[in-house]
N, C-alpha and C. Protein backbone atom coordinates (compact mmCIF):
# COMPACT_ATOMS: atom_id res chain seq x y z
N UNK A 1 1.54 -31.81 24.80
CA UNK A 1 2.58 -31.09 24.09
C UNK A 1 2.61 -31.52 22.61
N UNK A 2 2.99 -33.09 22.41
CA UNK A 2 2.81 -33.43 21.20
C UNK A 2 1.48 -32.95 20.23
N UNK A 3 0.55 -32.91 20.68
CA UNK A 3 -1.17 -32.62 20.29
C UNK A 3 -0.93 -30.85 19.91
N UNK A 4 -0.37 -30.18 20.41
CA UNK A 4 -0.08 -28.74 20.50
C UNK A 4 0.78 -28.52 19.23
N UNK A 5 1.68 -29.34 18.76
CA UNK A 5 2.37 -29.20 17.76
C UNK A 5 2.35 -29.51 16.66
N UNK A 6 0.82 -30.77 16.88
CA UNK A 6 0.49 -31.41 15.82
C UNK A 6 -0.45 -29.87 15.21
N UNK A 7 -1.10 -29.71 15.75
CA UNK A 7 -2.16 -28.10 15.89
C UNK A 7 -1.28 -26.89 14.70
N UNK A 8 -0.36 -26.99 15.40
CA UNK A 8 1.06 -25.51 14.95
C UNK A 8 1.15 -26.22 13.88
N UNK A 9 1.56 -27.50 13.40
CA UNK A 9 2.15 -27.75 12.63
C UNK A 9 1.45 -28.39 10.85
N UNK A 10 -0.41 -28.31 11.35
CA UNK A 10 -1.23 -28.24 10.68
C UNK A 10 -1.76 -26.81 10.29
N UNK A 11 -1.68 -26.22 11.06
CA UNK A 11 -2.06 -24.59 11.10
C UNK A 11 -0.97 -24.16 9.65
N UNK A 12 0.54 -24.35 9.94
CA UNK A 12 1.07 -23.90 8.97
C UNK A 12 1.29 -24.56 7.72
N UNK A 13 0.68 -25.52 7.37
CA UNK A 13 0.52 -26.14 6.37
C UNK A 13 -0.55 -25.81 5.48
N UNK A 14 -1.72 -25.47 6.61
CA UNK A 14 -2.51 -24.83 5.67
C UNK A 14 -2.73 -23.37 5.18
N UNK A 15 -2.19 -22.61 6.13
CA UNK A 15 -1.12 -21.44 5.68
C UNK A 15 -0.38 -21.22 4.64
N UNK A 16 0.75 -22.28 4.35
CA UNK A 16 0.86 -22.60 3.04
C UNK A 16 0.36 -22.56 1.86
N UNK A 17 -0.63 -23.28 1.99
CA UNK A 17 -1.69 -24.14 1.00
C UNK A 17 -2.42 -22.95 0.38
N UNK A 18 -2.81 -21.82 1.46
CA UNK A 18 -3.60 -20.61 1.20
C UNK A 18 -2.56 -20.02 0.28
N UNK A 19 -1.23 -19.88 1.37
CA UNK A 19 -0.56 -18.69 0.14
C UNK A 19 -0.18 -19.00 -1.11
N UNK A 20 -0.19 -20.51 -1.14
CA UNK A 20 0.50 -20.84 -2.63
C UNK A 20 -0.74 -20.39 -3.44
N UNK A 21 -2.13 -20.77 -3.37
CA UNK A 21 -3.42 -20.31 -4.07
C UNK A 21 -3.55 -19.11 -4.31
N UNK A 22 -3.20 -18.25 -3.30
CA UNK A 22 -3.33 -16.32 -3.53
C UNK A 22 -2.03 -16.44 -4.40
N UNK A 23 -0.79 -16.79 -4.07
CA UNK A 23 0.26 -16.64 -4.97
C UNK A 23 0.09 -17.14 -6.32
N UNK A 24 -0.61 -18.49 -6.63
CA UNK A 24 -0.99 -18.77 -8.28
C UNK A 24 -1.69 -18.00 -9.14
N UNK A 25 -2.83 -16.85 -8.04
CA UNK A 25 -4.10 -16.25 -9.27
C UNK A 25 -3.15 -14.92 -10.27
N UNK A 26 -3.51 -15.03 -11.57
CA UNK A 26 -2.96 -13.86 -12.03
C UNK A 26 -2.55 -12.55 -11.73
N UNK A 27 -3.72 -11.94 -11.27
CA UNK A 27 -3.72 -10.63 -10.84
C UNK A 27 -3.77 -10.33 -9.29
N UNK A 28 -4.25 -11.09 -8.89
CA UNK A 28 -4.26 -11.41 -6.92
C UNK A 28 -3.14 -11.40 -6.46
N UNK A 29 -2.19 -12.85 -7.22
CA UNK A 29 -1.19 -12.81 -6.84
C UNK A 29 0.06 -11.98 -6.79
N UNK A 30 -0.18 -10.87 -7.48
CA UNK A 30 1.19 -10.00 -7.74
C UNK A 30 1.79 -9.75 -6.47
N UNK A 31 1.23 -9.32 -5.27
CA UNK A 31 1.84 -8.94 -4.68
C UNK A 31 2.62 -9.85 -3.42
N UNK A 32 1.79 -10.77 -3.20
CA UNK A 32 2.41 -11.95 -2.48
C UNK A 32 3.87 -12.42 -3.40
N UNK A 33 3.76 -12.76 -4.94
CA UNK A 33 4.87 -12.71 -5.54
C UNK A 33 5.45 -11.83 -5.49
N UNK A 34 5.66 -10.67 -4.84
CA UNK A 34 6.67 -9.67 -5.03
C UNK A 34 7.34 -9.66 -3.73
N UNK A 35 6.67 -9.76 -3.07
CA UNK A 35 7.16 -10.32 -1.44
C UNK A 35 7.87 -11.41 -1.50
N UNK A 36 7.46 -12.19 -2.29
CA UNK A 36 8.40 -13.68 -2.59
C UNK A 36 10.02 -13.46 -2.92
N UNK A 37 9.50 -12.86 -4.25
CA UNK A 37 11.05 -11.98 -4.99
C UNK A 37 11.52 -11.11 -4.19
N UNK A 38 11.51 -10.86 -2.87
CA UNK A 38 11.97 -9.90 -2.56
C UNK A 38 12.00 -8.20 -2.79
N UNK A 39 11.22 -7.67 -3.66
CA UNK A 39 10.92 -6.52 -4.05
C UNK A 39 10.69 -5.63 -3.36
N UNK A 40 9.80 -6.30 -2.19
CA UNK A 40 9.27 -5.16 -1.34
C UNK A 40 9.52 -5.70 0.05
N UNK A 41 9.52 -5.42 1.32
CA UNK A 41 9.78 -5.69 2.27
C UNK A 41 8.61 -6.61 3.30
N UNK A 42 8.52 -8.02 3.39
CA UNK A 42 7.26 -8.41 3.92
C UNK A 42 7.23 -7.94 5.13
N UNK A 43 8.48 -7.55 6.00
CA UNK A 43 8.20 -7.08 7.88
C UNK A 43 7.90 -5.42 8.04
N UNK A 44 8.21 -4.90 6.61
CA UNK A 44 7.95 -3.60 6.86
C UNK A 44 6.49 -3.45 5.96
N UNK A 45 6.02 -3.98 4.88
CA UNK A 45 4.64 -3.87 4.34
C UNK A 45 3.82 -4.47 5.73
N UNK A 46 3.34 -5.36 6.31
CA UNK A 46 2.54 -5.41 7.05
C UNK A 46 2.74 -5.04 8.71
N UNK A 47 3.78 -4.10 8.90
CA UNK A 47 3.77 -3.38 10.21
C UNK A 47 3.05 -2.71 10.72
N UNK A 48 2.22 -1.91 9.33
CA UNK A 48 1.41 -0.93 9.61
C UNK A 48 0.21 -1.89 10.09
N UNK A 49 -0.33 -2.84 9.46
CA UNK A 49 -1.61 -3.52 9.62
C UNK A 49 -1.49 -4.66 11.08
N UNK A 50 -0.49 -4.87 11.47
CA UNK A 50 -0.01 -5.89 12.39
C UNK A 50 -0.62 -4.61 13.73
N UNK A 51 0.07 -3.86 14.09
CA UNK A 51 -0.24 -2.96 15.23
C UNK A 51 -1.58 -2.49 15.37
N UNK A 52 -2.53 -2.72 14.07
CA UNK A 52 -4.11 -3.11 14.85
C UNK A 52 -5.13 -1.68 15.36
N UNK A 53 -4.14 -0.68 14.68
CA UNK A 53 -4.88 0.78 14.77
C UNK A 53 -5.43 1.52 13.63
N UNK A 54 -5.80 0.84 12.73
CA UNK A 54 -6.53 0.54 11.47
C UNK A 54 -7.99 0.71 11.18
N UNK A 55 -8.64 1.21 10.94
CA UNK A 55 -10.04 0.73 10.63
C UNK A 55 -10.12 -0.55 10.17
N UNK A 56 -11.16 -1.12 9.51
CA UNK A 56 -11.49 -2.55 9.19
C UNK A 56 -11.39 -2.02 7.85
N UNK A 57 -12.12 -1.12 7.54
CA UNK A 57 -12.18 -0.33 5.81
C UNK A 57 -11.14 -0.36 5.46
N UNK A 58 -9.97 0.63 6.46
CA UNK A 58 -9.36 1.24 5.98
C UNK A 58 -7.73 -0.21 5.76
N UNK A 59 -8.03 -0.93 6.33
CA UNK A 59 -7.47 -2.08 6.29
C UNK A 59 -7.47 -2.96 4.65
N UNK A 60 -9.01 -2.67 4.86
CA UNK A 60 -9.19 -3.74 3.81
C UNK A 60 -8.95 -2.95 2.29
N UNK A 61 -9.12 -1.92 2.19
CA UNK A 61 -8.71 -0.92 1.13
C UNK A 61 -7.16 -1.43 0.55
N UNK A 62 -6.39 -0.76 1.84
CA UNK A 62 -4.97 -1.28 1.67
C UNK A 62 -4.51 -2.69 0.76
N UNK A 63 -5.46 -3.59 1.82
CA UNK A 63 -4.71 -5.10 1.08
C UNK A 63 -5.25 -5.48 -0.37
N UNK A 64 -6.44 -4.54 -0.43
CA UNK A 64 -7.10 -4.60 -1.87
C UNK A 64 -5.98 -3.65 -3.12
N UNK A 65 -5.77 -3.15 -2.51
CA UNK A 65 -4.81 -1.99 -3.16
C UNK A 65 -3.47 -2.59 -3.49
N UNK A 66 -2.99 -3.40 -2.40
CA UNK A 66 -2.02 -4.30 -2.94
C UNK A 66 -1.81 -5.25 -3.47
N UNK A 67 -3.09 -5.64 -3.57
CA UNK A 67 -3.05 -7.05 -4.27
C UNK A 67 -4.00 -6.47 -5.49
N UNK A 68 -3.65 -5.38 -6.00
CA UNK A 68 -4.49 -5.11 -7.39
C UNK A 68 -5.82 -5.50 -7.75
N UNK A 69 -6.41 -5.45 -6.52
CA UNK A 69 -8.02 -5.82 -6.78
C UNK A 69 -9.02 -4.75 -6.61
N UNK A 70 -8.47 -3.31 -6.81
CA UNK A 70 -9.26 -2.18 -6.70
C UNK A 70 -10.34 -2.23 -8.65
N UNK A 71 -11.09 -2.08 -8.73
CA UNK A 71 -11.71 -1.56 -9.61
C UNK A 71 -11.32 -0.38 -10.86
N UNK A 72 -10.36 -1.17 -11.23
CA UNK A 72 -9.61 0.40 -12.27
C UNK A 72 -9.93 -0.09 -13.57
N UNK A 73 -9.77 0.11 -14.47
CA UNK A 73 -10.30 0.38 -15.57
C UNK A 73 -9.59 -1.19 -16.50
N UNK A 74 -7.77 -1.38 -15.53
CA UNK A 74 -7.59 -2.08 -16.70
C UNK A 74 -8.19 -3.70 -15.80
N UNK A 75 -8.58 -3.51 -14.33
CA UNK A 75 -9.13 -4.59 -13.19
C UNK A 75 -10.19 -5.02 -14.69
N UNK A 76 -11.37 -3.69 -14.66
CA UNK A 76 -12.27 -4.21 -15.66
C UNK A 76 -12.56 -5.04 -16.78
N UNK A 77 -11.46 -4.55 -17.58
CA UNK A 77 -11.06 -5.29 -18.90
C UNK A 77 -10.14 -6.53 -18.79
N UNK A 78 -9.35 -6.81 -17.83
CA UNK A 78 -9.02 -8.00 -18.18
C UNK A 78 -9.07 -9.09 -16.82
N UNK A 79 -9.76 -8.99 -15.69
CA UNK A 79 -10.32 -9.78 -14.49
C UNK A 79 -11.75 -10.02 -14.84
N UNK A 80 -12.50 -8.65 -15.29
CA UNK A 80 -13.72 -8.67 -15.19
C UNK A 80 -14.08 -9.47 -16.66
N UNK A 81 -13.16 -9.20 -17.14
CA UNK A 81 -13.65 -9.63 -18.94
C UNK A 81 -14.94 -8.35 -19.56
N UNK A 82 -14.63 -7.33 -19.52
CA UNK A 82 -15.30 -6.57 -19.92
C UNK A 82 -14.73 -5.76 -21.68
N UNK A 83 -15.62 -5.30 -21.94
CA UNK A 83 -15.56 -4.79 -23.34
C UNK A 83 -14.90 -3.57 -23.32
N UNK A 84 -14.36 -2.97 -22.24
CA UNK A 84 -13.91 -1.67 -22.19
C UNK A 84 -12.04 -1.23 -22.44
N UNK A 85 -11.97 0.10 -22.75
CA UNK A 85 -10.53 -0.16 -23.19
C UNK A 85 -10.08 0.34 -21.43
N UNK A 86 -8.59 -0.17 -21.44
CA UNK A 86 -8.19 -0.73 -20.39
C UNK A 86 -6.90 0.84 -19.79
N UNK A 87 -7.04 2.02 -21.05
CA UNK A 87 -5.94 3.00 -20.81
C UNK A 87 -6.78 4.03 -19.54
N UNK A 88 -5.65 4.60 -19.27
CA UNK A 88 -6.08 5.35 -17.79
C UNK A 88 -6.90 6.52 -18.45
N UNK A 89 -7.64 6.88 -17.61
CA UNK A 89 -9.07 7.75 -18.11
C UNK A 89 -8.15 9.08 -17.55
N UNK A 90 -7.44 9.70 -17.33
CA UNK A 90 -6.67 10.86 -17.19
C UNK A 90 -5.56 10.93 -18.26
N UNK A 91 -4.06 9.57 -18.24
CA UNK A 91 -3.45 9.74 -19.44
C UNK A 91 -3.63 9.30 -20.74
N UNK A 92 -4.21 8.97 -20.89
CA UNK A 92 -5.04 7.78 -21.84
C UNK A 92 -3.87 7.32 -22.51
N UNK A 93 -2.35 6.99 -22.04
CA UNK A 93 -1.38 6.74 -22.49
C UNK A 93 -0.87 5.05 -21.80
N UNK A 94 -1.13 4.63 -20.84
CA UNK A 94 -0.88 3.58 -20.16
C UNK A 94 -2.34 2.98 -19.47
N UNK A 95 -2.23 1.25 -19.25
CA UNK A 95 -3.24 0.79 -18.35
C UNK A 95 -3.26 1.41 -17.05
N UNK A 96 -4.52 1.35 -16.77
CA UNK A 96 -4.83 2.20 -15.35
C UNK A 96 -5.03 1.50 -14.39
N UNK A 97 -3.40 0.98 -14.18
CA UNK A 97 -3.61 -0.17 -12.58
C UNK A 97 -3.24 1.17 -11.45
N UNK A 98 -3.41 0.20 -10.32
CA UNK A 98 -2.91 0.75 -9.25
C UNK A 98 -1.34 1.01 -9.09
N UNK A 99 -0.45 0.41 -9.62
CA UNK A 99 0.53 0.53 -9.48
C UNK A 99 0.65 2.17 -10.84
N UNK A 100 -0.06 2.02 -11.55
CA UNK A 100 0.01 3.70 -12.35
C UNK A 100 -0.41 4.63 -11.72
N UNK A 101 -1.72 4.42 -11.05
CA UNK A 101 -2.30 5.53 -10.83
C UNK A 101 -1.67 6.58 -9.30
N UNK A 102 -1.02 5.12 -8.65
CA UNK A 102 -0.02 5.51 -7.40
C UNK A 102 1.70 6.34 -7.77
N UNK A 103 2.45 6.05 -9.31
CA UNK A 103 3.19 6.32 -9.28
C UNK A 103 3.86 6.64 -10.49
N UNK A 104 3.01 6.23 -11.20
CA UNK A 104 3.43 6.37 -13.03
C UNK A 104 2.73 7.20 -13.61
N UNK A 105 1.23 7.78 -13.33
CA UNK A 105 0.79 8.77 -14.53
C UNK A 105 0.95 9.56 -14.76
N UNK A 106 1.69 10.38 -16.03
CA UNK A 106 2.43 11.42 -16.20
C UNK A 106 1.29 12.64 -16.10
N UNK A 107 0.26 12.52 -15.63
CA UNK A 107 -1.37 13.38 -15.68
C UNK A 107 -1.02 13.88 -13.47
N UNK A 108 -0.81 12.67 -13.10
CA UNK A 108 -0.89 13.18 -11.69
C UNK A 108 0.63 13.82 -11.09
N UNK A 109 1.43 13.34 -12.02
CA UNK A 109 3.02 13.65 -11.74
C UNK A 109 3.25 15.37 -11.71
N UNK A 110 2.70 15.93 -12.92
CA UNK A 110 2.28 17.49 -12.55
C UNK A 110 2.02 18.20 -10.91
N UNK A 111 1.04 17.25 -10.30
CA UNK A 111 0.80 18.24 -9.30
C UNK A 111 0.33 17.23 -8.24
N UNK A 112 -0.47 16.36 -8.33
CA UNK A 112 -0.82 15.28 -7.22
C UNK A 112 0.50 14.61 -6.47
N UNK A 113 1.42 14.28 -7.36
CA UNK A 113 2.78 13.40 -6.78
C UNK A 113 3.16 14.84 -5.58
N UNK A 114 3.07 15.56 -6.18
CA UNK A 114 3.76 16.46 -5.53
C UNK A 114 3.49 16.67 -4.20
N UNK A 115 2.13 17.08 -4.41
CA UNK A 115 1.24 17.51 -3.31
C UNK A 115 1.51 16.15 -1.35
N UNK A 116 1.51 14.96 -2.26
CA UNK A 116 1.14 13.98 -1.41
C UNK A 116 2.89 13.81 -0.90
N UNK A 117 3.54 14.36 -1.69
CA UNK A 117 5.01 14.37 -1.18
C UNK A 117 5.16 15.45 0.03
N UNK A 118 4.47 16.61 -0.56
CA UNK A 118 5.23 17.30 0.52
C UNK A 118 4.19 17.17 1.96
N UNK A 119 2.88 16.68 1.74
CA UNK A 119 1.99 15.89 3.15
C UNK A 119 2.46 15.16 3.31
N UNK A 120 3.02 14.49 3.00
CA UNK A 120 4.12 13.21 3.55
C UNK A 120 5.13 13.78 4.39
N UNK A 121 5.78 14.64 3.88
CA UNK A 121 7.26 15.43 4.42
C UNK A 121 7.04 16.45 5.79
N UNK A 122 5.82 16.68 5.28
CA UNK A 122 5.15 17.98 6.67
C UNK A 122 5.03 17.17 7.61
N UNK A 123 3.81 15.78 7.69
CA UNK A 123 4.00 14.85 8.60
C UNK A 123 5.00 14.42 9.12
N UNK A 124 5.88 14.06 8.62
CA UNK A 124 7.05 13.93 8.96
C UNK A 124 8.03 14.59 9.76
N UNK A 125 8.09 15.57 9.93
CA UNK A 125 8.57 17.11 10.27
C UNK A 125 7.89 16.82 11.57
N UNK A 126 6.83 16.85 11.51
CA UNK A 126 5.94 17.09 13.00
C UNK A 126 6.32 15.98 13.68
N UNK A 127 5.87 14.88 13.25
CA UNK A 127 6.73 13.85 14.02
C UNK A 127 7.91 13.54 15.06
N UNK A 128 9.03 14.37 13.68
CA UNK A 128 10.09 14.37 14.14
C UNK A 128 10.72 15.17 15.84
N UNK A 129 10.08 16.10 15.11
CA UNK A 129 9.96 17.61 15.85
C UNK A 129 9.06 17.19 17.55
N UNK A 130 7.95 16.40 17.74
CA UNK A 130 7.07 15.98 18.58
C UNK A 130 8.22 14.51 19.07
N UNK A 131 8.32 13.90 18.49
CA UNK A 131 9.29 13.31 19.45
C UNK A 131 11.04 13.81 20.50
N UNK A 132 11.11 14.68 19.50
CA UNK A 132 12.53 14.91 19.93
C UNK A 132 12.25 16.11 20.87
N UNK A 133 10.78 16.66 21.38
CA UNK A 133 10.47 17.58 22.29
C UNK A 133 10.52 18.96 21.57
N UNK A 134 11.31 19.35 20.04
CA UNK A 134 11.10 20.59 19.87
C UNK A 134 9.83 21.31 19.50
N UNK A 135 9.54 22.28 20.13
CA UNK A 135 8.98 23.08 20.17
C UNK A 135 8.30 24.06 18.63
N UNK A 136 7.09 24.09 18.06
CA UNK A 136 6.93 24.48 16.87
C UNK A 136 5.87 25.78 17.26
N UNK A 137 6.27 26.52 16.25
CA UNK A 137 5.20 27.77 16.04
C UNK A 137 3.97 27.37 15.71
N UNK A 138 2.84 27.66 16.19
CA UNK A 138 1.49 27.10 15.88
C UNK A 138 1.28 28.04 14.24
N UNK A 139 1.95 29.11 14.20
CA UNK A 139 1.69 29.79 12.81
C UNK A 139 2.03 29.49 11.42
N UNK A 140 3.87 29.41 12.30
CA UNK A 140 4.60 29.23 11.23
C UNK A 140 4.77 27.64 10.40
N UNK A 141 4.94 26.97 11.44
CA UNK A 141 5.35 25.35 11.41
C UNK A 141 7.03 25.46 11.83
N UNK A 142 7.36 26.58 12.26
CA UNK A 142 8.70 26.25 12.23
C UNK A 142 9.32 26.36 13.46
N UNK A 143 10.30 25.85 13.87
CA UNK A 143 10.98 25.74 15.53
C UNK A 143 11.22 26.96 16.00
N UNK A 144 11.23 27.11 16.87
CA UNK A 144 10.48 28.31 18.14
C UNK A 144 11.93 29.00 18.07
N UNK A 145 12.68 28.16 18.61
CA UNK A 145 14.21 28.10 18.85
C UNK A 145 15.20 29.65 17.89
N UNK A 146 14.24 29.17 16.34
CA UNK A 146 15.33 29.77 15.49
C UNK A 146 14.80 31.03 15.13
N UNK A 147 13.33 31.66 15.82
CA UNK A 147 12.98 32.78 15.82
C UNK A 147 13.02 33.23 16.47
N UNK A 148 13.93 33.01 17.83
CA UNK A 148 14.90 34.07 18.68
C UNK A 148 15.39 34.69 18.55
């Protein structure tokens, strides 16, 4: 028992040790620090990845995506140390992190925000609609019920 806890109780130490290191790097760390600060929700950000119906890609995309280690223009210029300018290649008005290109560029706000809103909302709908048993028009999308 004692030997079992010594185990648990080394395990989370070095657990620790990891997150304080991902939490120190500049740009790595943002998002573990934001989880820290409370910003974002740590039991609801990794719910999706905890339940294990994920690709491995499509996994690893994600945590790359959150921890700002995707390849964007301003990743280039100031991780990579590159010579390149660091503004978004669509607004050429702001750096082109992930956190812009997901929610700030006034270039995708036109018509992309939109788009992924209302595929968000349709999913949603079906969902809703598929759990609670109602019934949908294969044509319309809309409940059976109210075209009686």
């Amino acid at each position: 028992m004692q030997k079992q806890e010594g185990i648990q109780h080394t395990k989370a130490r070095l657990g620790e040790v990891l997150k304080n290191k991902w939490k120190n790097k500049a740009m790595h760390g943002q998002y573990i620090r934001n989880i820290d600060r409370q910003l974002i929700s740590e039991e609801d950000t990794f719910l999706g990845l905890s339940k294990g119906d994920l690709k491995a890609e499509t996994e690893s995309e994600i945590v790359a995506a959150q921890d700002q280690a995707i390849q964007t223009k301003y990743y280039t210029t100031k991780v990579l140390n590159t010579e390149t300018d660091s503004k978004c290649r669509l607004c050429q008005q702001f750096d082109e992190t992930i956190d812009h290109i997901i929610s700030a560029c006034p270039m995708l706000a036109k018509e992309q925000y939109i788009k992924r809103h209302d595929r968000v909302c349709a999913q949603l709908h079906f969902n809703i609609f598929k759990k609670t048993g109602v019934q949908l028009d294969k044509n319309t999308g809309t409940n059976m019920s109210q075209n009686q």
